[in-house]
Protein backbone atom coordinates (compact mmCIF):
# COMPACT_ATOMS: atom_id res chain seq x y z
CA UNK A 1 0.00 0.00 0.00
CA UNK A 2 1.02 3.36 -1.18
CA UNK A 3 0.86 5.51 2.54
CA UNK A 4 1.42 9.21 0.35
CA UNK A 5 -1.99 8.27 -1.45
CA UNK A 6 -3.68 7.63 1.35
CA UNK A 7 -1.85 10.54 3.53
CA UNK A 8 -2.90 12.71 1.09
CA UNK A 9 -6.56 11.50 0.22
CA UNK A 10 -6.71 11.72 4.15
CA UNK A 11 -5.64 15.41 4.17
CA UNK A 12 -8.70 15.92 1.40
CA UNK A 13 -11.29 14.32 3.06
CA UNK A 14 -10.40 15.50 6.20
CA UNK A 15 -10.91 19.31 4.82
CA UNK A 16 -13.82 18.64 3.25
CA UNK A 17 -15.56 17.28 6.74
CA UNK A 18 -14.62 20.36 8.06
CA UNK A 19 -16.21 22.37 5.32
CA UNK A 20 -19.20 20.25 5.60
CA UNK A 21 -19.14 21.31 9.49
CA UNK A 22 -18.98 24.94 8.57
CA UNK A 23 -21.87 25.20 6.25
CA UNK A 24 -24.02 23.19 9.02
CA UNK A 25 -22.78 25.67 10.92
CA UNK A 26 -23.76 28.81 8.69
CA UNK A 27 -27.17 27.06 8.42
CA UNK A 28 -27.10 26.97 12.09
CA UNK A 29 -26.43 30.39 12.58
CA UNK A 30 -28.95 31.66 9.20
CA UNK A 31 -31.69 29.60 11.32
CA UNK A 32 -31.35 31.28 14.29
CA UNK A 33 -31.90 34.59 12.55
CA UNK A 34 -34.89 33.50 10.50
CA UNK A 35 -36.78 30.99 12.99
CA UNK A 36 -38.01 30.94 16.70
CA UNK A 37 -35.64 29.66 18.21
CA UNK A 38 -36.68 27.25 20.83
CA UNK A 39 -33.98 26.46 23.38
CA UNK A 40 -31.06 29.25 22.21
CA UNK A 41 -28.34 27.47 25.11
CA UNK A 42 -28.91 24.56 23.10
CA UNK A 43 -28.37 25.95 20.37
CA UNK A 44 -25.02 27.54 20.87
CA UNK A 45 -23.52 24.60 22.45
CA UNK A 46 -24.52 23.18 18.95
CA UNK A 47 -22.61 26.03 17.09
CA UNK A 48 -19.29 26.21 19.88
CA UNK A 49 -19.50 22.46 19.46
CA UNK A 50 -19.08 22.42 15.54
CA UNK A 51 -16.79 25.28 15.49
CA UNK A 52 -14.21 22.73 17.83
CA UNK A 53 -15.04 20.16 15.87
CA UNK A 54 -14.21 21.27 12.18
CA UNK A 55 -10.90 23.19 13.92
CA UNK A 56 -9.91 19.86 15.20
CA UNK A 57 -10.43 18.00 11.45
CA UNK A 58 -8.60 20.96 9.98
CA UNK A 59 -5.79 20.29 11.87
CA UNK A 60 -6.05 16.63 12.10
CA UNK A 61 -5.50 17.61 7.85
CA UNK A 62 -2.35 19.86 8.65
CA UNK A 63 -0.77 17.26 10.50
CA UNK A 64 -1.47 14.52 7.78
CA UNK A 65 0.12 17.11 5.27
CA UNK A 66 3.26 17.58 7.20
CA UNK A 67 3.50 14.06 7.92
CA UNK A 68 3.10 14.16 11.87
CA UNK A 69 1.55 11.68 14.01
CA UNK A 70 -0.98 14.07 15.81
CA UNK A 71 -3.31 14.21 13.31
CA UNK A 72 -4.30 10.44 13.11
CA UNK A 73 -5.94 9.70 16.32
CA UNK A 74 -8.53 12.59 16.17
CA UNK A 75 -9.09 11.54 12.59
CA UNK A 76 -9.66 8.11 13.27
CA UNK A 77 -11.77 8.90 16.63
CA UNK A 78 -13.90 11.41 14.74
CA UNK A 79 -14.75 9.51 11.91
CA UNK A 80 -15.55 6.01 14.02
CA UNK A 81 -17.73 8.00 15.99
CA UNK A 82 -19.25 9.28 12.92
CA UNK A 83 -19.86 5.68 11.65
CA UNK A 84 -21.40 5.17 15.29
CA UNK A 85 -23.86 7.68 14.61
CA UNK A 86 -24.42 7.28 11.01
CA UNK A 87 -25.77 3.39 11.82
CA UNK A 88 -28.07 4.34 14.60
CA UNK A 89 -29.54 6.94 11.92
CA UNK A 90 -29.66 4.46 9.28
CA UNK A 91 -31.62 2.05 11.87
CA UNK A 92 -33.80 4.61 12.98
CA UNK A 93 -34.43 5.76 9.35
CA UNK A 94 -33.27 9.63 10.32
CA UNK A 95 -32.71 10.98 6.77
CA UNK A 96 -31.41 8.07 4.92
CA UNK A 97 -30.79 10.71 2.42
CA UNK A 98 -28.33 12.39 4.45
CA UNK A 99 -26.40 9.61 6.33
CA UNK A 100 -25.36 7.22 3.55
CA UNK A 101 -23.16 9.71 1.59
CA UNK A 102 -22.22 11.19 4.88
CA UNK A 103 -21.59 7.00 5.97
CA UNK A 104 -19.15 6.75 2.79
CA UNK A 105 -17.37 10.28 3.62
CA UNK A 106 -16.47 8.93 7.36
CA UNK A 107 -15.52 5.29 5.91
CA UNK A 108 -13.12 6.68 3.27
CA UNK A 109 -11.53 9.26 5.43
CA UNK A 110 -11.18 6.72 8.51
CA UNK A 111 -9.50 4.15 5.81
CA UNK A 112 -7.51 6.71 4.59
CA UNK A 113 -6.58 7.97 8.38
CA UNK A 114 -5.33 4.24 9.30
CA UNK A 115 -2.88 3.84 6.23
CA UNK A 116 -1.78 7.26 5.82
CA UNK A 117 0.61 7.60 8.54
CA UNK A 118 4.01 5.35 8.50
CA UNK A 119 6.10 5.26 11.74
């Protein structure tokens, strides 16, 4: 296995999650303009919690990029929880529409986070 193709497919995917994060996020933020907005707390921990969480897969990506071990364990964590979640929503049949591509994102960019980094 070729560890620079998957270093650097991890370094992709690992950007786009983040990007995915931030336009949740906008959407988060556009809704809370434009809606009543039921339990605000809520709410922002929702927002704070997504802003953490696509600045931790953004860096996760810079340390794939400059070949350092730090980014692989958040990657990998990240994206298993993301399976986690993505099969309980599958089960429950929580926008199917949603959580398969969102399924195959976390399964490539976990793959890709397990044989991208060489000791």
């Amino acid at each position: 296995m070729n560890t620079d193709f998957f270093r650097r497919s991890a370094v992709l995917l690992l950007r786009v999650e983040a990007a995915v994060i931030l336009a949740l996020l906008l959407f988060l933020i556009y809704a809370t303009f434009t809606s009543d907005v039921t339990y605000p707390l809520a709410l922002v921990g929702e927002i704070l919690f997504g802003i953490v969480g696509a600045t931790g897969l953004y860096f996760a990506s810079v340390g794939f990029r400059d070949g350092k071990s730090y980014g692989r364990a958040p990657a990998v964590l990240a994206n298993g929880i993301a399976l986690g979640v993505a099969y309980y929503m599958i089960q429950g049949g929580d926008v199917v529409l949603l959580t398969y591509p969102l399924t195959l994102l976390a399964l490539a960019t976990l793959i890709s986070a397990l044989f991208g980094y060489k000791e």
